[in-house]
Protein backbone atom coordinates (compact mmCIF):
# COMPACT_ATOMS: atom_id res chain seq x y z
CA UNK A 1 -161.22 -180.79 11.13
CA UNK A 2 -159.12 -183.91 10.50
CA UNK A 3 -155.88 -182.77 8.75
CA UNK A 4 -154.92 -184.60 5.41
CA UNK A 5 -151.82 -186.81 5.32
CA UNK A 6 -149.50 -184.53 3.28
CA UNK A 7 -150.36 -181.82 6.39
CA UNK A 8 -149.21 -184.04 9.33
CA UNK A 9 -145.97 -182.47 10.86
CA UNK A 10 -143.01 -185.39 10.20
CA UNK A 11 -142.46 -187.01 13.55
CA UNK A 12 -139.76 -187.17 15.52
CA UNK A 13 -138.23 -190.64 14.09
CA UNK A 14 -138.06 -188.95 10.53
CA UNK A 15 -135.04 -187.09 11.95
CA UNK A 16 -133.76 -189.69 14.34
CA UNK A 17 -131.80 -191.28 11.48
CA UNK A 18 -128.34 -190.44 9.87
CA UNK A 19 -128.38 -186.98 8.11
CA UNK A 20 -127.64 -188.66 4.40
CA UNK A 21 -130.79 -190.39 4.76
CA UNK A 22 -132.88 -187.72 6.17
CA UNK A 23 -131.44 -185.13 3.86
CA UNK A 24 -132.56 -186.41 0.23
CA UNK A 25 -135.97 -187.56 1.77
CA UNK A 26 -137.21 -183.59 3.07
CA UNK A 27 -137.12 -182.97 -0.96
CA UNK A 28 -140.48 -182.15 -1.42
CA UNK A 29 -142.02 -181.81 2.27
CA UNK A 30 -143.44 -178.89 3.34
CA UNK A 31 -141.81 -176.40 5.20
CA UNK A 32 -144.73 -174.20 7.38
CA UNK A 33 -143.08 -170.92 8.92
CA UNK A 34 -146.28 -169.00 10.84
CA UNK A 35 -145.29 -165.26 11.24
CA UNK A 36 -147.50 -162.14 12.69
CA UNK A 37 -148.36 -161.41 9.03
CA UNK A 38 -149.59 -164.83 8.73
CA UNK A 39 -147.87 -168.27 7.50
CA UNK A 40 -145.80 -168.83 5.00
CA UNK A 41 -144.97 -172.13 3.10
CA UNK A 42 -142.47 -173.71 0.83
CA UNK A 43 -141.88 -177.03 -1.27
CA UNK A 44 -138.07 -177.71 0.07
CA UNK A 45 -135.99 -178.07 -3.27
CA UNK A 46 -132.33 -178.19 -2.17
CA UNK A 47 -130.71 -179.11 0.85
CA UNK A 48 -126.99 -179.96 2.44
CA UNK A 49 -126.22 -182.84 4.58
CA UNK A 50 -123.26 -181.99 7.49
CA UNK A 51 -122.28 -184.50 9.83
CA UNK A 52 -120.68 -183.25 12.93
CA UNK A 53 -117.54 -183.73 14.21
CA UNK A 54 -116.66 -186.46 11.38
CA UNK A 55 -117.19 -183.28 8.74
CA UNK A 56 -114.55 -180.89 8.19
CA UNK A 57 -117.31 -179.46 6.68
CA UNK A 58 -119.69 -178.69 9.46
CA UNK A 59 -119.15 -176.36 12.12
CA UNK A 60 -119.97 -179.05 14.83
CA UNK A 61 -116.45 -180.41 13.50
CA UNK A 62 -114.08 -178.98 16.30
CA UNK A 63 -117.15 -179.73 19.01
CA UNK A 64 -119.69 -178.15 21.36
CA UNK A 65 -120.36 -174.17 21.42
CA UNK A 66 -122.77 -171.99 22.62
CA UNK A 67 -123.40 -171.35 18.57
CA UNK A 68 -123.63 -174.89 17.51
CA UNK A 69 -124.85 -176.48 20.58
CA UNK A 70 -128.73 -176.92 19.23
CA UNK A 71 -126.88 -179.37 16.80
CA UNK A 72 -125.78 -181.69 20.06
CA UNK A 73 -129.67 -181.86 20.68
CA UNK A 74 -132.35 -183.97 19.89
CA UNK A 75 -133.31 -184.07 16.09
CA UNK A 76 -136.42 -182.42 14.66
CA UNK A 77 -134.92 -178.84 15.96
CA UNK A 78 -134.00 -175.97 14.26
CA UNK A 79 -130.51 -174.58 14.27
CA UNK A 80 -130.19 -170.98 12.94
CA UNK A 81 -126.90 -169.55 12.41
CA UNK A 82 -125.55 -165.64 11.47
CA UNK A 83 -122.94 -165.52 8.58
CA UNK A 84 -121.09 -162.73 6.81
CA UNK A 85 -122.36 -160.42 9.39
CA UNK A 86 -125.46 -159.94 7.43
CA UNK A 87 -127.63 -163.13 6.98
CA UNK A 88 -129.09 -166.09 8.47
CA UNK A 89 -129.66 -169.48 7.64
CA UNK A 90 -131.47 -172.35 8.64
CA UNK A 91 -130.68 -176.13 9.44
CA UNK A 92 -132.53 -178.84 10.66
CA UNK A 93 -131.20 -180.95 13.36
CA UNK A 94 -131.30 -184.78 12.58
CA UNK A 95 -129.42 -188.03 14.43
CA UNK A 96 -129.57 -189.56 18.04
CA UNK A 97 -129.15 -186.52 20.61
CA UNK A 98 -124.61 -186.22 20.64
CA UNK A 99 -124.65 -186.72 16.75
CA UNK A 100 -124.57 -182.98 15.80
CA UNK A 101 -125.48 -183.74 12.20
CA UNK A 102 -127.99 -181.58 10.60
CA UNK A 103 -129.55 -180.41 6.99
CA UNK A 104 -128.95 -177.18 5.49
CA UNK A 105 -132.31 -175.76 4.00
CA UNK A 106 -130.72 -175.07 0.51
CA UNK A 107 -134.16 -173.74 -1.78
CA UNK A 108 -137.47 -174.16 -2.55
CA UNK A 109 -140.56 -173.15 -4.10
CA UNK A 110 -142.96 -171.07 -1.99
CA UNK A 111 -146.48 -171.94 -2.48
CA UNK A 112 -148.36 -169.55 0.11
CA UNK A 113 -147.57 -166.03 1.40
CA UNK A 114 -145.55 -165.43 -1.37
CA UNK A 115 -147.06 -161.88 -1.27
CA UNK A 116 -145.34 -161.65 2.71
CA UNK A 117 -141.81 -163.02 0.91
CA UNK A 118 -142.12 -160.21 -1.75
CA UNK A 119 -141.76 -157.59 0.78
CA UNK A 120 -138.74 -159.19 2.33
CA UNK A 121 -136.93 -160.44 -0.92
CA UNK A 122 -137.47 -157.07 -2.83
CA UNK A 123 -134.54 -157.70 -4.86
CA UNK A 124 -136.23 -161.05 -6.35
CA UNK A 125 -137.44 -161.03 -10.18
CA UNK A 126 -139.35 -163.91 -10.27
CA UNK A 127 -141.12 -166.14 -7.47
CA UNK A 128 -138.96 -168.74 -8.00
CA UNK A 129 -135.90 -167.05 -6.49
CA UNK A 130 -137.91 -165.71 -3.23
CA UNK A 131 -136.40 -168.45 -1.48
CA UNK A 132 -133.48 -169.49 -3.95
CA UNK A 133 -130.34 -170.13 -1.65
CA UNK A 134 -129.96 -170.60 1.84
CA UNK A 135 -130.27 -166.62 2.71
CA UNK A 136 -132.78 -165.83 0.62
CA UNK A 137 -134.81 -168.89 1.80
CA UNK A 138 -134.03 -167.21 5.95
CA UNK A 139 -134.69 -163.68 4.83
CA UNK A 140 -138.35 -164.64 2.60
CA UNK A 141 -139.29 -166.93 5.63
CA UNK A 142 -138.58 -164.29 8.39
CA UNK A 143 -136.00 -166.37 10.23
CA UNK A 144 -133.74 -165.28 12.42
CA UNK A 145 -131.44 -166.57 15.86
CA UNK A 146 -134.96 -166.32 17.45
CA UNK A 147 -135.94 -169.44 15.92
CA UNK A 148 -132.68 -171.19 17.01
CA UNK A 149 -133.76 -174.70 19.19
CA UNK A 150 -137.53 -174.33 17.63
CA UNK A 151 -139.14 -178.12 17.99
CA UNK A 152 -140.51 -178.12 14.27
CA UNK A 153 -142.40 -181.53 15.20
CA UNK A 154 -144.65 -179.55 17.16
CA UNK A 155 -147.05 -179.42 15.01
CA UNK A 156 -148.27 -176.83 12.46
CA UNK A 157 -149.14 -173.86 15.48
CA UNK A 158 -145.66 -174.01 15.85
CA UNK A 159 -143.60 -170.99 14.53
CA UNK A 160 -141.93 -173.37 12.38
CA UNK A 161 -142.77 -176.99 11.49
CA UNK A 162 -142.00 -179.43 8.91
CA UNK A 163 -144.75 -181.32 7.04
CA UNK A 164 -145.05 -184.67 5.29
CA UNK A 165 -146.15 -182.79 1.89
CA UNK A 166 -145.34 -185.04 -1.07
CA UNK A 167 -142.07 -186.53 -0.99
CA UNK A 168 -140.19 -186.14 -4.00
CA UNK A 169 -139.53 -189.45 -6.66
CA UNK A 170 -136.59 -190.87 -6.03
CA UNK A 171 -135.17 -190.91 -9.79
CA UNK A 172 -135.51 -186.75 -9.45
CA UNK A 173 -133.44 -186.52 -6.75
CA UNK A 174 -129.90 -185.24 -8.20
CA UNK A 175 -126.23 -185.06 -5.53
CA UNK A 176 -123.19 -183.30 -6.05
CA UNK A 177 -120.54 -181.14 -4.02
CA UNK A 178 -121.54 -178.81 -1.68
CA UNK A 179 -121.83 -175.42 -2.68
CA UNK A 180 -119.29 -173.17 -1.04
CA UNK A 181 -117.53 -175.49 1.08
CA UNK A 182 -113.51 -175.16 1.07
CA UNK A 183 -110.85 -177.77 1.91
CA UNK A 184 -111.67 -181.48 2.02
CA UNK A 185 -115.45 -180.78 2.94
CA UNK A 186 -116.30 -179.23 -0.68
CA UNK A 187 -114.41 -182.56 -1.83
CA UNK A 188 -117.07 -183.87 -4.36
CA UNK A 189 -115.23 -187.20 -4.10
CA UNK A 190 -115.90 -187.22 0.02
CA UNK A 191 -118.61 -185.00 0.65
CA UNK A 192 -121.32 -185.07 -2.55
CA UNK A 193 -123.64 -184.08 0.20
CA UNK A 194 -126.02 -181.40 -1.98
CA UNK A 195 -129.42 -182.97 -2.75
CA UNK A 196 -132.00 -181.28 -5.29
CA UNK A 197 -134.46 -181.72 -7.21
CA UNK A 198 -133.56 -182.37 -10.82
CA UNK A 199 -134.82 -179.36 -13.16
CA UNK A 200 -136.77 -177.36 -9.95
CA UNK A 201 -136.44 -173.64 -11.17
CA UNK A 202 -135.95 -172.64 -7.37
CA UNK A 203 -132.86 -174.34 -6.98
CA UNK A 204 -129.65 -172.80 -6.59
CA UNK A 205 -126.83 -173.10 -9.05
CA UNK A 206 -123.21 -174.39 -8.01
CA UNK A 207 -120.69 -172.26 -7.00
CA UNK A 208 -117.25 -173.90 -5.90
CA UNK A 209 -115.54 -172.01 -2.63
CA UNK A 210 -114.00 -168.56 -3.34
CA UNK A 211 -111.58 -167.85 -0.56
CA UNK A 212 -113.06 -163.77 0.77
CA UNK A 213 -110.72 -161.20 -0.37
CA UNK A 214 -109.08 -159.14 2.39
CA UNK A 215 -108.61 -155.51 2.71
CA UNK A 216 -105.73 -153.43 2.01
């Protein structure tokens, strides 16, 4: 069965380009993640563009680790990361291999297995915030550091792939400031790195940084 063109995995050369122009253009592609229960699918809504060591923002900025080091790959590869001690979230590696820039997978609008998300987001209301934020997106998707390094151009058998889907038009396509980002890479003058989709219900709302509260 000859797959239709919105259903082609993005190749390779989609991601080897810089990470402002590959971020605003995976608004509307389809993100595929194929678990035991069976796949699951979103409409990407929101995303983040960091760019390496030139990014106070990014956590390639002070260089290689054995955390980080998918982003020093080849683009077109996932990079999972643990925060807070309690969640994950999920980027997607873009640039020449050495760049270390990559897209943070923001929100979007899940369009099959939403009954699979609903057991894993039990706290959600509505559909539209199954995936709503970068954690809740990782937690309704079933990702985890297992997935760190996954080839998503490897087509749709792949535990996680990326698909052309329909692209979203250009004059709904909003930027601002990162959400969450201290110091000079939540600078909204520097960095407006956040891309969405203009009036998408699954998109998360800004919050500036909030330095974490120590205990007494």
């Amino acid at each position: 069965m000859t797959e239709t063109p919105d259903r082609l995995p993005l190749p390779r050369e989609f991601f080897d380009r810089p990470v402002l122009e590959v971020a605003p253009d995976l608004l509307g592609r389809t993100l595929l993640r194929n678990t035991d229960d069976g796949p699951v699918e979103l409409r990407l809504t929101e995303v983040e563009a960091y760019a390496g060591e030139v990014d106070p923002g990014s956590h390639a900025y002070r260089g290689r680790t054995a955390r980080n080091a998918v982003m020093f790959g080849p683009g077109g590869h996932a990079y999972v990361y643990f925060t807070y001690g309690m969640w994950h979230c999920l980027n997607l590696v873009c640039g020449p291999e050495g760049a270390a820039s990559g897209v943070l997978l923001r929100g979007g609008e899940i369009r099959v297995g939403a009954e699979q998300a609903r057991k894993r987001r039990l706290s959600a209301r509505y559909d539209r915030e199954l995936a709503k934020g970068p954690a809740r997106l990782a937690t309704a998707l079933d990702v985890d550091r297992a997935l760190d390094g996954t080839d998503v151009c490897a087509g749709p058998e792949s535990p996680l792939s990326v698909l052309t889907g329909t692209p979203a038009p250009k004059h709904q396509v909003r930027s601002g400031p990162r959400t969450g980002v201290s110091g000079a890479g939540g600078d909204a003058t520097l960095h407006p790195w956040r891309f969405w989709i203009d009036g998408d219900p699954s998109v998360s709302p800004y919050r500036a940084h909030a330095p974490r509260r120590r205990r007494t």
